[in-house]
C-alpha atoms as a PDB file:
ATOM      1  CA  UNK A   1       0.000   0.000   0.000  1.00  0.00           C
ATOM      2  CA  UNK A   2       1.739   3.017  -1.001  1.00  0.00           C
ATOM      3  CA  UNK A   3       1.434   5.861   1.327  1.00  0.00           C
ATOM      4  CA  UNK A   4       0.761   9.998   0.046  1.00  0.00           C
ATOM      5  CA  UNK A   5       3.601  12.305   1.631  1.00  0.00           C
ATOM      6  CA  UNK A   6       1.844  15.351   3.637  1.00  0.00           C
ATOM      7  CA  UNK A   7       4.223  17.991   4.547  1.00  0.00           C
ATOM      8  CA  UNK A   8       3.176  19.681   7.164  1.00  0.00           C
ATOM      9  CA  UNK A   9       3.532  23.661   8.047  1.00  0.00           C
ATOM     10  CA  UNK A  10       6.261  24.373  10.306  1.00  0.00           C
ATOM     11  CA  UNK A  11       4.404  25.276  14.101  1.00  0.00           C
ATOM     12  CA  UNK A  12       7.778  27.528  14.475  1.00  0.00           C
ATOM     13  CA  UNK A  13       6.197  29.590  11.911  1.00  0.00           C
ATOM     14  CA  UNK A  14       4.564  33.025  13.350  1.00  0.00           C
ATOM     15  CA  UNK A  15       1.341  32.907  11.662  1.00  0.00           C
ATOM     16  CA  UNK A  16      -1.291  34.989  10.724  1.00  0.00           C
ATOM     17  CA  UNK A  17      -4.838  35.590   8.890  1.00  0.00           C
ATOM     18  CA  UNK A  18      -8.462  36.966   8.966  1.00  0.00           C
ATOM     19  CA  UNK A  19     -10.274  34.841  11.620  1.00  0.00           C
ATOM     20  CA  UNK A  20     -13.679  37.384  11.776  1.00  0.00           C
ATOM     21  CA  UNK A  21     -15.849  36.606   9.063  1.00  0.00           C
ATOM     22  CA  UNK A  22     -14.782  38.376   5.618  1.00  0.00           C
ATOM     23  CA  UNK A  23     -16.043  41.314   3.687  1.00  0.00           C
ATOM     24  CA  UNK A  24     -17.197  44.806   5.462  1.00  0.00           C
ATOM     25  CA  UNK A  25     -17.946  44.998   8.732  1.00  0.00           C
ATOM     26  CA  UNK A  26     -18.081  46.824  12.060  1.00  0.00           C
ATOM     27  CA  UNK A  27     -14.772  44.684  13.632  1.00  0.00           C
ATOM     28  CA  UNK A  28     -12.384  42.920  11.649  1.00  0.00           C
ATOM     29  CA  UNK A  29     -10.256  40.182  14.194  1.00  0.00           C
ATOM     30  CA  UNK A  30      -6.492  39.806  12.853  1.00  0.00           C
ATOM     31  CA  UNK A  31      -4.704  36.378  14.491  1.00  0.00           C
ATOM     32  CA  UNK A  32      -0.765  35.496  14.638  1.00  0.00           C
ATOM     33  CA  UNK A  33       0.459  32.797  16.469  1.00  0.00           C
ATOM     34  CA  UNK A  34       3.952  31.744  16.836  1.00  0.00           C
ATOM     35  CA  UNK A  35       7.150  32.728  18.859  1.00  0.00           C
ATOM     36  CA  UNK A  36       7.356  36.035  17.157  1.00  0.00           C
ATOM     37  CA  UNK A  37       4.062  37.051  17.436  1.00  0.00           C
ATOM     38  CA  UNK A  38       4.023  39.918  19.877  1.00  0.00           C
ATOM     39  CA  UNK A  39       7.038  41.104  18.031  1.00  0.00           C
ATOM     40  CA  UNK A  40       5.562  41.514  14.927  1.00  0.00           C
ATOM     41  CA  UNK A  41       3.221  43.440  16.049  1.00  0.00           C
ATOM     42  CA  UNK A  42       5.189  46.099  17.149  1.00  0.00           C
ATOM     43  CA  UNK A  43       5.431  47.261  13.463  1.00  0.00           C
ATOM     44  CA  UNK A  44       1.630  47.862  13.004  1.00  0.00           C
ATOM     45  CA  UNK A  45       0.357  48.632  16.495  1.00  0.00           C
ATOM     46  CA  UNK A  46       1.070  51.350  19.381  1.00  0.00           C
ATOM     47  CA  UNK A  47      -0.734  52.044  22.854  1.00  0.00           C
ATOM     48  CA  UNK A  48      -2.966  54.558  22.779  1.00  0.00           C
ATOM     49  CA  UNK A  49      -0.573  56.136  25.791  1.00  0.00           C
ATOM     50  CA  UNK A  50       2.371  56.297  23.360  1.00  0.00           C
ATOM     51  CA  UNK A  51       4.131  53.610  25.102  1.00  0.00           C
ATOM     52  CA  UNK A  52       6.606  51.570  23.182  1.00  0.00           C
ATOM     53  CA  UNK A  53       4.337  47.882  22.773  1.00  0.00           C
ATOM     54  CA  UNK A  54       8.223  46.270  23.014  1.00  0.00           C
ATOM     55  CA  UNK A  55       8.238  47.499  26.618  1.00  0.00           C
ATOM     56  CA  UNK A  56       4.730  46.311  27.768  1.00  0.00           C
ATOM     57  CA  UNK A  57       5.136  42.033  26.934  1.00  0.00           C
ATOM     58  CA  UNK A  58       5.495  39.958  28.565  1.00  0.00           C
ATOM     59  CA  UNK A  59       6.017  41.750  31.361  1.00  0.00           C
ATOM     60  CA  UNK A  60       2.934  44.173  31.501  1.00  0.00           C
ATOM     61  CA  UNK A  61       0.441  40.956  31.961  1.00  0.00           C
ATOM     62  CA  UNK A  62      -2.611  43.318  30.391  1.00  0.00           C
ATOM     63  CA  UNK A  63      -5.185  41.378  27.885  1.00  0.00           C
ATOM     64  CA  UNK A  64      -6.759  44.176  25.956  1.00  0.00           C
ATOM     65  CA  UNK A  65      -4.417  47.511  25.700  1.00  0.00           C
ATOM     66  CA  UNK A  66      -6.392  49.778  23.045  1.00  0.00           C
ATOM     67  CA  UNK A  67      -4.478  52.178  20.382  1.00  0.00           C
ATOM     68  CA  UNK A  68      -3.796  52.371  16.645  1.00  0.00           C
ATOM     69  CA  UNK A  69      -2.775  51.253  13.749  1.00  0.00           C
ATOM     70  CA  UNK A  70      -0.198  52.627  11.510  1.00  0.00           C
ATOM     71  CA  UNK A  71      -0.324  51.825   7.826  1.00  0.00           C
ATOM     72  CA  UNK A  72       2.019  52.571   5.451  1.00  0.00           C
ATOM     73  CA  UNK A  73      -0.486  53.656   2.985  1.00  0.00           C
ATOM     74  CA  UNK A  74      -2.865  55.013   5.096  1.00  0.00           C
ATOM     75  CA  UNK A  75      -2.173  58.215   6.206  1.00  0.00           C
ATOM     76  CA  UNK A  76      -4.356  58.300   9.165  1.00  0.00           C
ATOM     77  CA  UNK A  77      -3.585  56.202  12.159  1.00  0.00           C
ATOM     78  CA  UNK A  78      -6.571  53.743  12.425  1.00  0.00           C
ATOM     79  CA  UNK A  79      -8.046  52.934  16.126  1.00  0.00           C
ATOM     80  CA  UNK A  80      -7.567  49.313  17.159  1.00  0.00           C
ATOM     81  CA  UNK A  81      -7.424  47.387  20.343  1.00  0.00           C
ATOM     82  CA  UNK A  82      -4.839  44.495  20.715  1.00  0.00           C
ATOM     83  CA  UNK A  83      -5.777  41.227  22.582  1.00  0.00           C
ATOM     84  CA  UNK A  84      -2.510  39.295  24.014  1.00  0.00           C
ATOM     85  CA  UNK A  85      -2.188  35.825  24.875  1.00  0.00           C
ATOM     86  CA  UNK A  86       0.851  33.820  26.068  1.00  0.00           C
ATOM     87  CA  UNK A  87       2.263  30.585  25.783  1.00  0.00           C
ATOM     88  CA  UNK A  88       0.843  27.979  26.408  1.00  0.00           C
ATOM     89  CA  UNK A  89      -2.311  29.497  28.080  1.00  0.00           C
ATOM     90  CA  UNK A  90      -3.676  30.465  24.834  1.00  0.00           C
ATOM     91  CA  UNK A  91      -6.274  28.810  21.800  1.00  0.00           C
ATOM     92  CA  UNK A  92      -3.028  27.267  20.291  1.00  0.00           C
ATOM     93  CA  UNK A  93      -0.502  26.783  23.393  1.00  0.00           C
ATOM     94  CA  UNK A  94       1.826  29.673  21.370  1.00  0.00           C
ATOM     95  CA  UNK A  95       2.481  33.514  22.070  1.00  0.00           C
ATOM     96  CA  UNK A  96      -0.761  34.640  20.031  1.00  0.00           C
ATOM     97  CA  UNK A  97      -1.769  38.528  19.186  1.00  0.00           C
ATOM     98  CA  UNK A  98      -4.742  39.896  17.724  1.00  0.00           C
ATOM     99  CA  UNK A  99      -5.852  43.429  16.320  1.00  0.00           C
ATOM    100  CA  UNK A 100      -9.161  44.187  16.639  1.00  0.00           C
ATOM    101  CA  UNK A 101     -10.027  47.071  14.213  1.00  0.00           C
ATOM    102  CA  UNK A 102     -12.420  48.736  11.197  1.00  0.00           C
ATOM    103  CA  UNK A 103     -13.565  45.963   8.734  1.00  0.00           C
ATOM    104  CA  UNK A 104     -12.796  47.151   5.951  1.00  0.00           C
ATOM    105  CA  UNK A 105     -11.645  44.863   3.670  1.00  0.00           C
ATOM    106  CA  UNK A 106      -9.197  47.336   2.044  1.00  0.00           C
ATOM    107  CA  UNK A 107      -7.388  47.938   5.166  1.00  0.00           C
ATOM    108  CA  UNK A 108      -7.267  44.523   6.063  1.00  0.00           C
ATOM    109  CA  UNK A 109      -5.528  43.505   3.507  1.00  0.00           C
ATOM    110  CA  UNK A 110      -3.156  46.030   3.978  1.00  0.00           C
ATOM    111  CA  UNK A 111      -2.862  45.075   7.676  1.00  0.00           C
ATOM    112  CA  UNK A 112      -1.988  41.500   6.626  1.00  0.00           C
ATOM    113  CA  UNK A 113       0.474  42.628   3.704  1.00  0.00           C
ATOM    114  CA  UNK A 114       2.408  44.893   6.310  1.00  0.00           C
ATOM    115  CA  UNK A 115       2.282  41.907   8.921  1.00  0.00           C
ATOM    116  CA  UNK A 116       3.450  39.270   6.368  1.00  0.00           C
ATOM    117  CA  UNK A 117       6.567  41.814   5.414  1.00  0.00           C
ATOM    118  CA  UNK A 118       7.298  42.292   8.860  1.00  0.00           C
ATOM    119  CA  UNK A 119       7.713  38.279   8.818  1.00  0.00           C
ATOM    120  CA  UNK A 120       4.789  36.357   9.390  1.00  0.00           C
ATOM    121  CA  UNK A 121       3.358  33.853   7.216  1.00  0.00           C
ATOM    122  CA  UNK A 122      -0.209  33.544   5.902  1.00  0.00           C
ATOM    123  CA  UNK A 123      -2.061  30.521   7.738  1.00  0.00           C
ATOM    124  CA  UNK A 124      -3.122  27.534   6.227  1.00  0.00           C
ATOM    125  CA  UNK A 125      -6.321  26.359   6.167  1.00  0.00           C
ATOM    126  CA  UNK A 126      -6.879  24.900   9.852  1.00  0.00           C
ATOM    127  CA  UNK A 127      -3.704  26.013  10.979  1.00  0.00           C
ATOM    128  CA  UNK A 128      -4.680  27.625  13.983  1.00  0.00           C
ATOM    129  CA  UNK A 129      -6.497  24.543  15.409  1.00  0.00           C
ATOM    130  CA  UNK A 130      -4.086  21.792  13.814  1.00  0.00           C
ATOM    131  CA  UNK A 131      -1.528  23.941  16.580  1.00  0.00           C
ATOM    132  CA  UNK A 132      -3.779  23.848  19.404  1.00  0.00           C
ATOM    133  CA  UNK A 133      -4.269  19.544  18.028  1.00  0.00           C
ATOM    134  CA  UNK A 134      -0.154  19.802  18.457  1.00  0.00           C
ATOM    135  CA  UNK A 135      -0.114  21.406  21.545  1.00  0.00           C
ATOM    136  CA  UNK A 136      -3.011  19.146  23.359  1.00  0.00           C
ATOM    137  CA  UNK A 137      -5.345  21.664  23.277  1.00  0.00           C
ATOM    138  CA  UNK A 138      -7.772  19.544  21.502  1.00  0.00           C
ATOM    139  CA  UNK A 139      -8.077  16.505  20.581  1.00  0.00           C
ATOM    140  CA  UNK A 140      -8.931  14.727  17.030  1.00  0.00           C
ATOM    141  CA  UNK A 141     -12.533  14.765  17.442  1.00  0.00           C
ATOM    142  CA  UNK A 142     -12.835  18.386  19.015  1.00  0.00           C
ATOM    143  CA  UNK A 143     -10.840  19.485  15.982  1.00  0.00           C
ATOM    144  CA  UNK A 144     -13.172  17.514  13.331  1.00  0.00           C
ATOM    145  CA  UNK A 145     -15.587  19.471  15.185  1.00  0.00           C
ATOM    146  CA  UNK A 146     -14.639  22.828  15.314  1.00  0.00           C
ATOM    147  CA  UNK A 147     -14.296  22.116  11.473  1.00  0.00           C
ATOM    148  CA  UNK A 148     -17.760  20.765  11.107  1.00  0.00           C
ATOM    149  CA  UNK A 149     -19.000  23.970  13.268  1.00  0.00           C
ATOM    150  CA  UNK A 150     -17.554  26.369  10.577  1.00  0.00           C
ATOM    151  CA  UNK A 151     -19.083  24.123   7.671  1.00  0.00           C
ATOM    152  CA  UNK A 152     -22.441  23.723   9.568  1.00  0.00           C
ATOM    153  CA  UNK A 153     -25.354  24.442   6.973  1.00  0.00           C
ATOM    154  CA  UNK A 154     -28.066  24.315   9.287  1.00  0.00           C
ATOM    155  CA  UNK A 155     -28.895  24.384  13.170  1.00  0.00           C
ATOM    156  CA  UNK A 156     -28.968  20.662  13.159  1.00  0.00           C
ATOM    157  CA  UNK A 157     -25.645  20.492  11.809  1.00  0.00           C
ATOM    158  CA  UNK A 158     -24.479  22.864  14.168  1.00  0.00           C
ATOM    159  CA  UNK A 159     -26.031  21.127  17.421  1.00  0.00           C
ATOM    160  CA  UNK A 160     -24.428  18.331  16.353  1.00  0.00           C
ATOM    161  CA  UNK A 161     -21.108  19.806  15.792  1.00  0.00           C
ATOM    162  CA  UNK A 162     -21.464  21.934  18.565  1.00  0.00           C
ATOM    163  CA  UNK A 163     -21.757  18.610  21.368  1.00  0.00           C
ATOM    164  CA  UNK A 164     -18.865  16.407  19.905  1.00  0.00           C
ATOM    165  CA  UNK A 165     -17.021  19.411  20.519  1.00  0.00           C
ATOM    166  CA  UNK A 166     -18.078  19.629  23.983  1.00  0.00           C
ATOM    167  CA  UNK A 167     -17.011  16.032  24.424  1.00  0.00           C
ATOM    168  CA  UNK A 168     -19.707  14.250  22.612  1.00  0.00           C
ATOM    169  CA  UNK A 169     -17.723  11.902  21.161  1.00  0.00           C
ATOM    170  CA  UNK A 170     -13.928  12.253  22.890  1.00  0.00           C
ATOM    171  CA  UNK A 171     -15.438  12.007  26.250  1.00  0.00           C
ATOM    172  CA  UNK A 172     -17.123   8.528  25.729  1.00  0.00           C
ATOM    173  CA  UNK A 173     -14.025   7.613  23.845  1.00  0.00           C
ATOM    174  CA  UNK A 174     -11.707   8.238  26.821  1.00  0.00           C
ATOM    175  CA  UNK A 175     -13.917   5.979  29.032  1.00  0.00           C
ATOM    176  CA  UNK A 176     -13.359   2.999  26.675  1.00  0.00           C
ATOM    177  CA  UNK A 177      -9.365   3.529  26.546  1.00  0.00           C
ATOM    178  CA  UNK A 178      -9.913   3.766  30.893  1.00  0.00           C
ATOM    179  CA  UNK A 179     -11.964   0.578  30.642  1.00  0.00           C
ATOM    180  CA  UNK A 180      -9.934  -1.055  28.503  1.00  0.00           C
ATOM    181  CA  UNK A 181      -6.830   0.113  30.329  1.00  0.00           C
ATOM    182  CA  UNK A 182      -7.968  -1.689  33.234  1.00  0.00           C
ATOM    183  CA  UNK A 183      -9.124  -4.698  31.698  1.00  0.00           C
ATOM    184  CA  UNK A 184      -5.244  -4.897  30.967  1.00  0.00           C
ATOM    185  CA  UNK A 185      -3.765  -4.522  33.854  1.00  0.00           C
ATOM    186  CA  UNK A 186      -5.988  -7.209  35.143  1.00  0.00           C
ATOM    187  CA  UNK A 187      -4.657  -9.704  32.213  1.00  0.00           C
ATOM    188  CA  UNK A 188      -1.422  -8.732  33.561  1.00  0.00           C
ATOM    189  CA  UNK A 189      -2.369  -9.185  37.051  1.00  0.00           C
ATOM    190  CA  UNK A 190      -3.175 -12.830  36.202  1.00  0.00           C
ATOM    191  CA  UNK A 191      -0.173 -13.905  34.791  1.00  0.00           C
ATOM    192  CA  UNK A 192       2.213 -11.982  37.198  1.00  0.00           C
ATOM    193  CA  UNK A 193       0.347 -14.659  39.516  1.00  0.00           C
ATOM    194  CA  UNK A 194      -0.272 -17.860  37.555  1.00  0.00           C
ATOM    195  CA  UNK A 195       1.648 -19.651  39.998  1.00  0.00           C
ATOM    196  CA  UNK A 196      -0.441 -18.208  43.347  1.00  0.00           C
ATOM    197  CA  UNK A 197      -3.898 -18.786  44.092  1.00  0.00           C
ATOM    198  CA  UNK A 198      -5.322 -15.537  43.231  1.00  0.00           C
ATOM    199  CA  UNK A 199      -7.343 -14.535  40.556  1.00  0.00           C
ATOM    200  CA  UNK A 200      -8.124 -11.312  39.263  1.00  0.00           C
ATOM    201  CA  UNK A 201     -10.077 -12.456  36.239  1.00  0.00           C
ATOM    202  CA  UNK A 202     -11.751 -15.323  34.836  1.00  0.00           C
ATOM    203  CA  UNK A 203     -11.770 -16.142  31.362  1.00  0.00           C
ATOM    204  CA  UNK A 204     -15.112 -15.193  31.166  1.00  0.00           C
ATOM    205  CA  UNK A 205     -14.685 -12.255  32.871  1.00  0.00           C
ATOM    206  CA  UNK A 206     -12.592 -11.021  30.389  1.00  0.00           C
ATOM    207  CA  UNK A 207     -14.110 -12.363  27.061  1.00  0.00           C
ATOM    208  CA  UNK A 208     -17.794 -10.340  28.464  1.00  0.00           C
ATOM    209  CA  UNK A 209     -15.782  -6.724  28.767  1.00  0.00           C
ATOM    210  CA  UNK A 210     -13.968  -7.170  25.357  1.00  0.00           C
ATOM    211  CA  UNK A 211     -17.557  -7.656  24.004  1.00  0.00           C
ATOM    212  CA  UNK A 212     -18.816  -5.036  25.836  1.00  0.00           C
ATOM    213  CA  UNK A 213     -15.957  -2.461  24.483  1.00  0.00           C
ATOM    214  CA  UNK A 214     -16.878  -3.610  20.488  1.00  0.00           C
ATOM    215  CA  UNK A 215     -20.572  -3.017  21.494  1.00  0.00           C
ATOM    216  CA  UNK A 216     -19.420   0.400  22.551  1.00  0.00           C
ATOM    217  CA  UNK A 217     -17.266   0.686  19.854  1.00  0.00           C
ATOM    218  CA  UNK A 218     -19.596  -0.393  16.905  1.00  0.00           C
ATOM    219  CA  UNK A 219     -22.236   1.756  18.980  1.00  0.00           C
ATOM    220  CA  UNK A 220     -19.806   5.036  18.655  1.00  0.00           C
ATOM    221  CA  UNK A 221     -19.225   4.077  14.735  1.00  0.00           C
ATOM    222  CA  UNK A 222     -22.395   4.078  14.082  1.00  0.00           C
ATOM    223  CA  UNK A 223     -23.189   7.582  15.774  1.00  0.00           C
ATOM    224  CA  UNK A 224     -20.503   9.127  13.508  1.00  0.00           C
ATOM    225  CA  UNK A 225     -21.623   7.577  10.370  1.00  0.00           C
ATOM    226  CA  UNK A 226     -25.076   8.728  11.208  1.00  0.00           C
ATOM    227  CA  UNK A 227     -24.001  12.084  11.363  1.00  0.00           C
ATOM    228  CA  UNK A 228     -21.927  11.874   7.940  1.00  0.00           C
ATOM    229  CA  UNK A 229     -25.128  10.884   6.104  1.00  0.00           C
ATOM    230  CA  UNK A 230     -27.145  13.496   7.678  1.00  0.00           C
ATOM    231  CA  UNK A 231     -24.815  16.254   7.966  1.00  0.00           C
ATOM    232  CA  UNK A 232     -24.177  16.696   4.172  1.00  0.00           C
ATOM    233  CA  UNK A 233     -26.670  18.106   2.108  1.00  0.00           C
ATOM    234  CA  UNK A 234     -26.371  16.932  -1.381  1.00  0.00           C
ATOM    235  CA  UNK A 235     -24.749  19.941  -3.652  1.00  0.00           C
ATOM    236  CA  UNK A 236     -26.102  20.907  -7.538  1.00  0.00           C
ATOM    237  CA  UNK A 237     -24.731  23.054  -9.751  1.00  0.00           C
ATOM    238  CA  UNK A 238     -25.908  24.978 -12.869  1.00  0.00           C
ATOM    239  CA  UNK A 239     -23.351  25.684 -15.110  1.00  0.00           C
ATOM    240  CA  UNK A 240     -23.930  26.713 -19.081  1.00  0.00           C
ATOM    241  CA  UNK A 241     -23.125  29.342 -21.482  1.00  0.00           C
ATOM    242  CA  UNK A 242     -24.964  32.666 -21.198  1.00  0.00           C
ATOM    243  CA  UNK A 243     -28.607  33.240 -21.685  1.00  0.00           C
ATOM    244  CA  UNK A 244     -28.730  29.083 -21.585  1.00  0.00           C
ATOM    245  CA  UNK A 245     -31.403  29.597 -18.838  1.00  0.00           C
ATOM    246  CA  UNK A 246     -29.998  28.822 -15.631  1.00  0.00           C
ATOM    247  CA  UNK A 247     -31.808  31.591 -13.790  1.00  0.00           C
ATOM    248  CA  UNK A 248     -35.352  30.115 -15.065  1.00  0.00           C
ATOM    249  CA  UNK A 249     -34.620  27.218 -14.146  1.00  0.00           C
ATOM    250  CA  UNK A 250     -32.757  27.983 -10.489  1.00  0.00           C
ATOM    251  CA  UNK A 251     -35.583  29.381  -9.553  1.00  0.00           C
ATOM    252  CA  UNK A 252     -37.979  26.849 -10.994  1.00  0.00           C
ATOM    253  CA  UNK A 253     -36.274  24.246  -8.597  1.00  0.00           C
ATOM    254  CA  UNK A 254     -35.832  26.403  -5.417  1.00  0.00           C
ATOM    255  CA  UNK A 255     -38.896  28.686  -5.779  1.00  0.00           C
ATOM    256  CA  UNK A 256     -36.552  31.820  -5.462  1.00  0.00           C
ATOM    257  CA  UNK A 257     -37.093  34.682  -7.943  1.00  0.00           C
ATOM    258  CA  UNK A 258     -33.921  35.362  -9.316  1.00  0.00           C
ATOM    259  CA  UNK A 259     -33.707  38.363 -11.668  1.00  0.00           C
ATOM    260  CA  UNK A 260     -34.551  36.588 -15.146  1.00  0.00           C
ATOM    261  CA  UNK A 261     -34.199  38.609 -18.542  1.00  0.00           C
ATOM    262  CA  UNK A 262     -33.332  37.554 -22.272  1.00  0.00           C
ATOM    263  CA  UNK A 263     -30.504  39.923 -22.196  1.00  0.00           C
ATOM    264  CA  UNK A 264     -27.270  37.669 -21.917  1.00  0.00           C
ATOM    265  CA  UNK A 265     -24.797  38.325 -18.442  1.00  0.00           C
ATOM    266  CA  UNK A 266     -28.020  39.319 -16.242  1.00  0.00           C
ATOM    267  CA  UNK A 267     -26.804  36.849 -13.865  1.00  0.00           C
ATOM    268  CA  UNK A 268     -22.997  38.296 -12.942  1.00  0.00           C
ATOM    269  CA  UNK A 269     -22.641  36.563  -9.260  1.00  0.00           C
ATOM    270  CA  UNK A 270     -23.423  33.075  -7.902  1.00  0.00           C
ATOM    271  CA  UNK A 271     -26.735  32.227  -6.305  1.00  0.00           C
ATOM    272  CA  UNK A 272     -27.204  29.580  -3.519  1.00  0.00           C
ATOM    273  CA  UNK A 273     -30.889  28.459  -2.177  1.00  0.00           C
ATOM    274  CA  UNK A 274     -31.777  25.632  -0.194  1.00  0.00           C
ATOM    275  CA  UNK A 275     -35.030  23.578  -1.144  1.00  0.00           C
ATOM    276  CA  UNK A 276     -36.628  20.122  -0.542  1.00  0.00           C
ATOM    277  CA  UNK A 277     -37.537  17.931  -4.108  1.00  0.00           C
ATOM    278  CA  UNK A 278     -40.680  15.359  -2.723  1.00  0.00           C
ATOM    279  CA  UNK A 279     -39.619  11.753  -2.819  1.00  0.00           C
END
């Protein structure tokens, strides 16, 4: 069986991206993460009291100090407030900043342009919690979840999402390994005194709680395939050359009413709608 190589992103890295939702807004949230964190922030970001930011970490232990942001190509300073977390009591066990300011897309991207010259690197997809998986933060299943909260497409999906993060699944999980942990050392307990007459375990004994750790098992496997089949909404697309009638007939299927017209480009962005087909 021949294996795929998957190189994975250096967790030395100081990282950094958009982790508030994109496009305009009232806040725009700026994460790094990574051993150089707090100093790369010192090129973008000073206290509102004029106070050098190199002076206040670690030392100065303060969460939220509020003050601006200086852009190269902005010529006003732009008000911010800068959240600080340290290593390892922090989301991914690293030194992690973030700038809290206007969200405008615009000046975002200029924030994260200045922030990836000053030496950062632009996160991965998933980064962020694939370092907090690293640094036992989460586990496997807590991660899967926080995934499957950000893809949720409904509230089901969500409440689902939402309690194997809370230890849905890893809690029930950790039992089993416990139980199972025990059921070893009894094994071992038994032959460390094959020659005494003791007995921690009968044959029996042992041959019911194996069973009863594949009932839980198989019981767990089927919870999670469960939640495959009904957390995944089947996806169509309409694709075709212009004026082809893709509008007509999105909103034939979905009931929407999507601008229609016999004038070809009408349609210029992508339309989404959710709808239920009998049968």
């Amino acid at each position: 069986m021949a294996f795929e190589k998957v190189d994975l992103p250096d967790p030395e890295d100081t990282i950094v991206a958009l982790c508030s939702a994109s496009g305009a807004g009232t806040r725009a949230i700026v994460r790094l993460s990574g051993p150089k964190a707090h100093r790369v922030v010192t090129t973008v970001f000073r206290p509102i009291d004029g106070e050098s930011y190199v002076g206040l970490a670690p030392t100065d232990r303060r969460r939220v100090i509020p003050g601006f942001v200086f852009l190269q190509s902005v010529s006003a300073p732009l008000p911010a407030w800068l959240y600080r977390f340290f290593a390892p009591r922090s989301y991914t066990g690293q030194d992690v900043a973030e700038i809290h300011t206007l969200g405008s897309p615009p000046l975002v991207e200029q924030l994260i342009a200045e922030l990836l010259l000053a030496g950062a690197r632009a996160a991965r997809p998933g980064e962020f919690t694939l370092r907090a998986f690293l640094a036992g933060k989460k586990d496997l299943a807590q991660a899967e979840a926080i995934r499957a909260v950000i893809e949720a497409d409904d509230q089901s999906d969500l409440q689902r999402a939402l309690q194997q993060l809370a230890g849905g699944l890893s809690g029930p999980l950790q039992t089993l390994r416990d139980d199972l942990l025990n059921l070893l050392a009894d094994l071992e307990a038994n032959l460390d005194f094959v020659d005494e007459d003791i007995t921690f375990l009968t044959p029996q004994e042992a041959l019911q709680r194996i069973q009863d750790g594949i009932d839980r098992l198989q019981g767990l496997l089927q919870q999670l395939q469960g939640r495959q089949i009904a957390g995944r909404l089947p996806r169509i697309v309409l694709v075709g050359p212009p004026n082809a009638g893709k509008s007509s007939l999105f909103n034939a299927l979905s009931g929407a009413q999507a601008l229609v017209s016999p004038v070809a480009g009408t349609t210029r962005d992508y339309l989404t709608q959710c709808f239920e087909l009998e049968g």
